[in-house]
C-alpha atoms as a PDB file:
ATOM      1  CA  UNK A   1     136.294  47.679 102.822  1.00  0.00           C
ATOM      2  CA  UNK A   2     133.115  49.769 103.372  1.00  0.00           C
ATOM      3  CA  UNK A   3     132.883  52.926 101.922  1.00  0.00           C
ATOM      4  CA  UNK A   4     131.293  55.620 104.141  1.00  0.00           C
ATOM      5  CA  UNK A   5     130.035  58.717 102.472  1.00  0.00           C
ATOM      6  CA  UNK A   6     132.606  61.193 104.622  1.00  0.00           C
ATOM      7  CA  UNK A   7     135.486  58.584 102.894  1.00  0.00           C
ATOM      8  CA  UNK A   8     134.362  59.128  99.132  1.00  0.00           C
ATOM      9  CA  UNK A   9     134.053  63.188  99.836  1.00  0.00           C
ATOM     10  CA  UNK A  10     137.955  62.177 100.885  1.00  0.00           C
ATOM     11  CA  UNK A  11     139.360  59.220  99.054  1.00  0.00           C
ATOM     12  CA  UNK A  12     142.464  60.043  99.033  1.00  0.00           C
ATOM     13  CA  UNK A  13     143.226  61.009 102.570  1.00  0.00           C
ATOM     14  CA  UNK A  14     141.227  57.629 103.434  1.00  0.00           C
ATOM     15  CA  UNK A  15     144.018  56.428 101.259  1.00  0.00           C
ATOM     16  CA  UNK A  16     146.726  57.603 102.501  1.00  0.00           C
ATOM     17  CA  UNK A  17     146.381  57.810 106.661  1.00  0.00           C
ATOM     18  CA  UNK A  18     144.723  53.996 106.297  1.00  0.00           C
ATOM     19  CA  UNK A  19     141.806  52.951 109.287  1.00  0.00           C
ATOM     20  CA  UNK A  20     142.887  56.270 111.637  1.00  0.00           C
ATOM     21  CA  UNK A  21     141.718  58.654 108.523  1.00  0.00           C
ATOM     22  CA  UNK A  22     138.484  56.096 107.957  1.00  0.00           C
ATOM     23  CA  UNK A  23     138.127  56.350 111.979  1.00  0.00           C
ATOM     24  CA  UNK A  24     138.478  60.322 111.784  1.00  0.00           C
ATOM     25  CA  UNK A  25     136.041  60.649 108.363  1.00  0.00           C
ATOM     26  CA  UNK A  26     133.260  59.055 110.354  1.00  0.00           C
ATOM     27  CA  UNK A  27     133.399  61.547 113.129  1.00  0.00           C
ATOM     28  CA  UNK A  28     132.522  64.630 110.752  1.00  0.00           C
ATOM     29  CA  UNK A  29     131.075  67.579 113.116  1.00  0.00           C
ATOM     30  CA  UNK A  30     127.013  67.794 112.459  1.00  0.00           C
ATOM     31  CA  UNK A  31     127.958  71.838 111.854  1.00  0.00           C
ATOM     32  CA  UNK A  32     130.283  72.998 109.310  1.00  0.00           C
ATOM     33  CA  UNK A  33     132.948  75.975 109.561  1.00  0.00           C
ATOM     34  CA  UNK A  34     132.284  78.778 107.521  1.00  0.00           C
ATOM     35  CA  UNK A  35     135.256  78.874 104.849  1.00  0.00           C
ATOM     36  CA  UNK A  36     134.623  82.893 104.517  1.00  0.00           C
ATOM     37  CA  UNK A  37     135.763  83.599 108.262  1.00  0.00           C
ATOM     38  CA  UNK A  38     137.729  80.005 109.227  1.00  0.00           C
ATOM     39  CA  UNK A  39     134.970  79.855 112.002  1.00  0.00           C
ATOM     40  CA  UNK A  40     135.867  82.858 113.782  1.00  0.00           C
ATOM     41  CA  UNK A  41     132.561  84.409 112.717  1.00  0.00           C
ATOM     42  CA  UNK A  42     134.830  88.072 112.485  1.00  0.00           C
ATOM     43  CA  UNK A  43     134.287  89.897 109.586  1.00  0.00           C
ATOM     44  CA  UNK A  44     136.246  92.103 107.559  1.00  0.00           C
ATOM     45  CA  UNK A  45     136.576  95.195 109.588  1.00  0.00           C
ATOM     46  CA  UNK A  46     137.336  95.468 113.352  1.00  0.00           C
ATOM     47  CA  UNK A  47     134.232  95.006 115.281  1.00  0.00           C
ATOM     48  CA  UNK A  48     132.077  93.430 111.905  1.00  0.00           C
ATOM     49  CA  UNK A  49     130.642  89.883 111.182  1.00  0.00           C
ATOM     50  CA  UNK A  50     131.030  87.876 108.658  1.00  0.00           C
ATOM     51  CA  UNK A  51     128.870  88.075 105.614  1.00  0.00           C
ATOM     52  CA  UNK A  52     128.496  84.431 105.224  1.00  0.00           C
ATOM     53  CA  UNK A  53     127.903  83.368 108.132  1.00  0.00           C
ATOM     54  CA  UNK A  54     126.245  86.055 109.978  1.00  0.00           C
ATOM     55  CA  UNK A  55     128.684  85.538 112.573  1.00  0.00           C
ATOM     56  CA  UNK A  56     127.937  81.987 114.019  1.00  0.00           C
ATOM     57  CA  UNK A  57     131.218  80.167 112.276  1.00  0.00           C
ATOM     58  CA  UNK A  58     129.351  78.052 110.827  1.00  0.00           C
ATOM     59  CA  UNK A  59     128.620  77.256 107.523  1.00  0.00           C
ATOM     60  CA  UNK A  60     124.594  78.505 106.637  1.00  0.00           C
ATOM     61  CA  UNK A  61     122.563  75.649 105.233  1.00  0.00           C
ATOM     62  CA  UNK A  62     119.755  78.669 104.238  1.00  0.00           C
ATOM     63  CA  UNK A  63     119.895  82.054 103.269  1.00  0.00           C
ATOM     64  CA  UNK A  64     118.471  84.546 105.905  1.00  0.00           C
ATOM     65  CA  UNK A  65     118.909  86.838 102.394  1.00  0.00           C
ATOM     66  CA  UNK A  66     115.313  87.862 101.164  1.00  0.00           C
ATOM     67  CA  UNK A  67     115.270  86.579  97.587  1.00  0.00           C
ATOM     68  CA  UNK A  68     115.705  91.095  96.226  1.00  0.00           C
ATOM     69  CA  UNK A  69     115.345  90.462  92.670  1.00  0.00           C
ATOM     70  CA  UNK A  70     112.284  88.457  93.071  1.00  0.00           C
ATOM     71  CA  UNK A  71     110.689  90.923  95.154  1.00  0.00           C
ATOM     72  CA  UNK A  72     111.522  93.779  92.779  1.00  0.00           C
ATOM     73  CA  UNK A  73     110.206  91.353  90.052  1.00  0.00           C
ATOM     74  CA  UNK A  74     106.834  91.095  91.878  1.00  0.00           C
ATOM     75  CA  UNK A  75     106.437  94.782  92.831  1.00  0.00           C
ATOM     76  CA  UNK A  76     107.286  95.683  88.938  1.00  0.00           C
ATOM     77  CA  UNK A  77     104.734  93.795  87.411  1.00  0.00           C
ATOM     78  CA  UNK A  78     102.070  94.534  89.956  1.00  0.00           C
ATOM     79  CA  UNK A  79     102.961  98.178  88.762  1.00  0.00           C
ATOM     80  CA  UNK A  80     102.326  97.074  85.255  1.00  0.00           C
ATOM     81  CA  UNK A  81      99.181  95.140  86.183  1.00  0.00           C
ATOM     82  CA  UNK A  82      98.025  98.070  88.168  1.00  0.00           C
ATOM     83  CA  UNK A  83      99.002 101.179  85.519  1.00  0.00           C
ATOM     84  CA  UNK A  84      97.302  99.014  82.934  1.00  0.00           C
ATOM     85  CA  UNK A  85      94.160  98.723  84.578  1.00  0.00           C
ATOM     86  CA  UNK A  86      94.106 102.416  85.419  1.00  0.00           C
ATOM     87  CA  UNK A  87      95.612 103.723  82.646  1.00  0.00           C
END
């Protein structure tokens, strides 16, 4: 038996269904569903997106997200670098 990547992320439904669940592992979608909104890409509220997904159902590879504590990191001790030269 070859083992195919999708059947070791599912052994044991590979297992138990037999060659349909080894068929069915190979023919993974290329795009996940987001597990935050089941794929609907609805957010909490009526007429709101999803916060994990943005609202495409599927599951973000990236973050759109600047990286906020980085950028307050920078901007603090270019402050410091600043008020020291100054000060």
């Amino acid at each position: 038996m070859n083992l195919t990547p999708a059947m070791i992320k599912r052994p044991t439904l590979v297992y138990l269904m037999g060659a349909d669940a080894r068929q069915c592992a190979n023919d993974e979608p290329d795009e996940l569903i987001c597990i935050g909104c089941n794929g609907s890409g609805e957010g909490q509220y009526e007429g709101s997106r999803c916060t994990s997904c943005g609202g495409s159902g599927t599951e973000r590879t990236y973050s759109a997200e600047p990286d906020w504590d980085a950028i307050r990191k920078e901007r603090i001790e270019r402050e410091l670098i600043e008020g020291a030269q100054h000060g």
